[in-house]
Protein backbone atom coordinates (compact mmCIF):
# COMPACT_ATOMS: atom_id res chain seq x y z
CA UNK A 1 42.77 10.13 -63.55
CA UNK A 2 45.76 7.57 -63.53
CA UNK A 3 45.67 5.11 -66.46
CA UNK A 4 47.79 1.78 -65.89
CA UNK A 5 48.05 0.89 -69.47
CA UNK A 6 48.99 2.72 -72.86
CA UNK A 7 47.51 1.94 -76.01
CA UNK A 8 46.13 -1.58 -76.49
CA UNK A 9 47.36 -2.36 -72.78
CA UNK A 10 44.14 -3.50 -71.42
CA UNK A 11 43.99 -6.29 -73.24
CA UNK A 12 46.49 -7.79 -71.07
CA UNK A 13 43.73 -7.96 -68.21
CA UNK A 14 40.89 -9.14 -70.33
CA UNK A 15 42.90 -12.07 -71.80
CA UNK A 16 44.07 -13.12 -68.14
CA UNK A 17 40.57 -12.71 -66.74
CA UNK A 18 39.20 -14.62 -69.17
CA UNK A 19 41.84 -17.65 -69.24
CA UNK A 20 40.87 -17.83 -65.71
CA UNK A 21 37.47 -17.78 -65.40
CA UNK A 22 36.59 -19.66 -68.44
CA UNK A 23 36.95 -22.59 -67.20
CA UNK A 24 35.10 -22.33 -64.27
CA UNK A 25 31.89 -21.27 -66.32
CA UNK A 26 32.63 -24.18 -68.68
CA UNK A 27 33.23 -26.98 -65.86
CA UNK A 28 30.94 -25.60 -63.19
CA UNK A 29 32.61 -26.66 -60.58
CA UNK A 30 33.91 -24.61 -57.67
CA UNK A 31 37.66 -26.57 -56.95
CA UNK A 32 39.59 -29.67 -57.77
CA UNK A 33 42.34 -30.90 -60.42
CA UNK A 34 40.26 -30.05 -63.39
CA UNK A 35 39.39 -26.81 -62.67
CA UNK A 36 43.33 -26.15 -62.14
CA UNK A 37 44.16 -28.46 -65.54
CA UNK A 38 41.58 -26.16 -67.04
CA UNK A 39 42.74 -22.83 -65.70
CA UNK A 40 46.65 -24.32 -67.04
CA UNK A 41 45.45 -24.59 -70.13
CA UNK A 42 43.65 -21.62 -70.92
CA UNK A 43 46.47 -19.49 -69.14
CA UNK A 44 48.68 -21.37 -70.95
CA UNK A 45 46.97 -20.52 -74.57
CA UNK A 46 46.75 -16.56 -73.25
CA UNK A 47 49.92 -16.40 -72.47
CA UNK A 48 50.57 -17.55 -76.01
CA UNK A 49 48.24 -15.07 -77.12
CA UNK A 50 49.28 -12.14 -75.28
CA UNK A 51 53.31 -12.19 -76.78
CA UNK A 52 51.80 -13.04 -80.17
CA UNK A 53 49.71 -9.67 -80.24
CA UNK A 54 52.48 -8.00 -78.03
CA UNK A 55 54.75 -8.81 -80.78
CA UNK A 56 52.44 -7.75 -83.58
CA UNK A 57 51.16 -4.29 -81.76
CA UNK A 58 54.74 -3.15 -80.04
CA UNK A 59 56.50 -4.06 -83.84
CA UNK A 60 59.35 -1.66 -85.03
CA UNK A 61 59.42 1.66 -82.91
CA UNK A 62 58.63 2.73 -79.35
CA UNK A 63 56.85 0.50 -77.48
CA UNK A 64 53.01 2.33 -77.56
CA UNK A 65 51.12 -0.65 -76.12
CA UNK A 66 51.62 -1.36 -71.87
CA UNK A 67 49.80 -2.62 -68.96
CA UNK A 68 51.60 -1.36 -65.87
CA UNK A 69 54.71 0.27 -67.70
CA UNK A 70 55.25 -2.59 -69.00
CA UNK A 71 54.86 -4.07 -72.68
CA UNK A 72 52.08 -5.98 -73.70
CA UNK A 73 54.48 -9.07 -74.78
CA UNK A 74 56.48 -9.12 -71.72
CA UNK A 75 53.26 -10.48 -69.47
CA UNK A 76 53.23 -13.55 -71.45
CA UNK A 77 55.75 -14.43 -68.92
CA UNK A 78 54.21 -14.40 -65.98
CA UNK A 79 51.16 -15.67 -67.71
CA UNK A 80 53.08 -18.78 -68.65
CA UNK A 81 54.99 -18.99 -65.28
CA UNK A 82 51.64 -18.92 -63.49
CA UNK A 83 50.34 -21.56 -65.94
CA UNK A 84 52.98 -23.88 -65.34
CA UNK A 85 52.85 -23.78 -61.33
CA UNK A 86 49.50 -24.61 -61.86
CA UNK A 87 49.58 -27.52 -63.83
CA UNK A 88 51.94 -28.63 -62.01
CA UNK A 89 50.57 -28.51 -59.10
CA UNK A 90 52.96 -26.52 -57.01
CA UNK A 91 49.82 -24.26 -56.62
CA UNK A 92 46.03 -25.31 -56.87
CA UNK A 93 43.00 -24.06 -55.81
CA UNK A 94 42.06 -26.96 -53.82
CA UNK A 95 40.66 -26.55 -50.09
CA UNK A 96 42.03 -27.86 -47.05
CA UNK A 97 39.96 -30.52 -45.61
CA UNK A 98 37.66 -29.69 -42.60
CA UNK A 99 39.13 -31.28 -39.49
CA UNK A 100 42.15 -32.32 -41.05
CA UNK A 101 44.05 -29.62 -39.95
CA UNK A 102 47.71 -30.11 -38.11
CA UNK A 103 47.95 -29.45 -34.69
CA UNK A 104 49.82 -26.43 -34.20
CA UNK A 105 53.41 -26.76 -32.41
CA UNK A 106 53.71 -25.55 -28.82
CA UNK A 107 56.74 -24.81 -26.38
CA UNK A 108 56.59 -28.75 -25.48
CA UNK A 109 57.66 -29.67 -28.98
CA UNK A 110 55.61 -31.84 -31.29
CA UNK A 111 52.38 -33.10 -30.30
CA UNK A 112 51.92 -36.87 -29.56
């Protein structure tokens, strides 16, 4: 059996899973801005959460606690990286329109 995480490592994918669907149980809704405020947020406070018990767990000594090879407080990164695109909105969950779609370019150029 292959394990992906030493230790406390699992924790890494509970917290994420959690900061992600959290919101969606508490707002009830299936896209849109506040879903992806909410899911900023609460990625946002995991992220926080993951490098504090990171830091606390992998203290003094060998790192013992990893998800992936990788320890515990080091996925507060991506955590918070993924949280920031997010609130941003350089990413979102929202759907593309129906019938709005562009009209795809052909040899002729662009369409008229």
């Amino acid at each position: 059996m292959i394990l992906f995480w030493n230790g406390r490592g699992h924790w890494v994918i509970f917290i994420a899973a959690a900061a992600m669907f959290l919101p969606l149980i508490v707002l009830r809704q299936v896209d849109g801005p506040e879903v992806d405020r909410g899911v900023a947020i609460t990625m946002g406070i995991a992220a926080v959460a993951t490098l504090v018990l990171g830091l606390r767990w992998n203290r003094g000594g060998p790192t013992r606690h990893s998800f992936w090879g990788v320890p515990v407080q080091v996925w507060a990164a991506p955590m918070l990286l993924f949280s920031v695109l997010l609130g941003t909105g350089t990413i979102t969950t929202a759907e593309e329109p129906r019938g709005e779609r562009r009209p795809a370019l052909s040899a002729e150029g662009p369409p008229k």
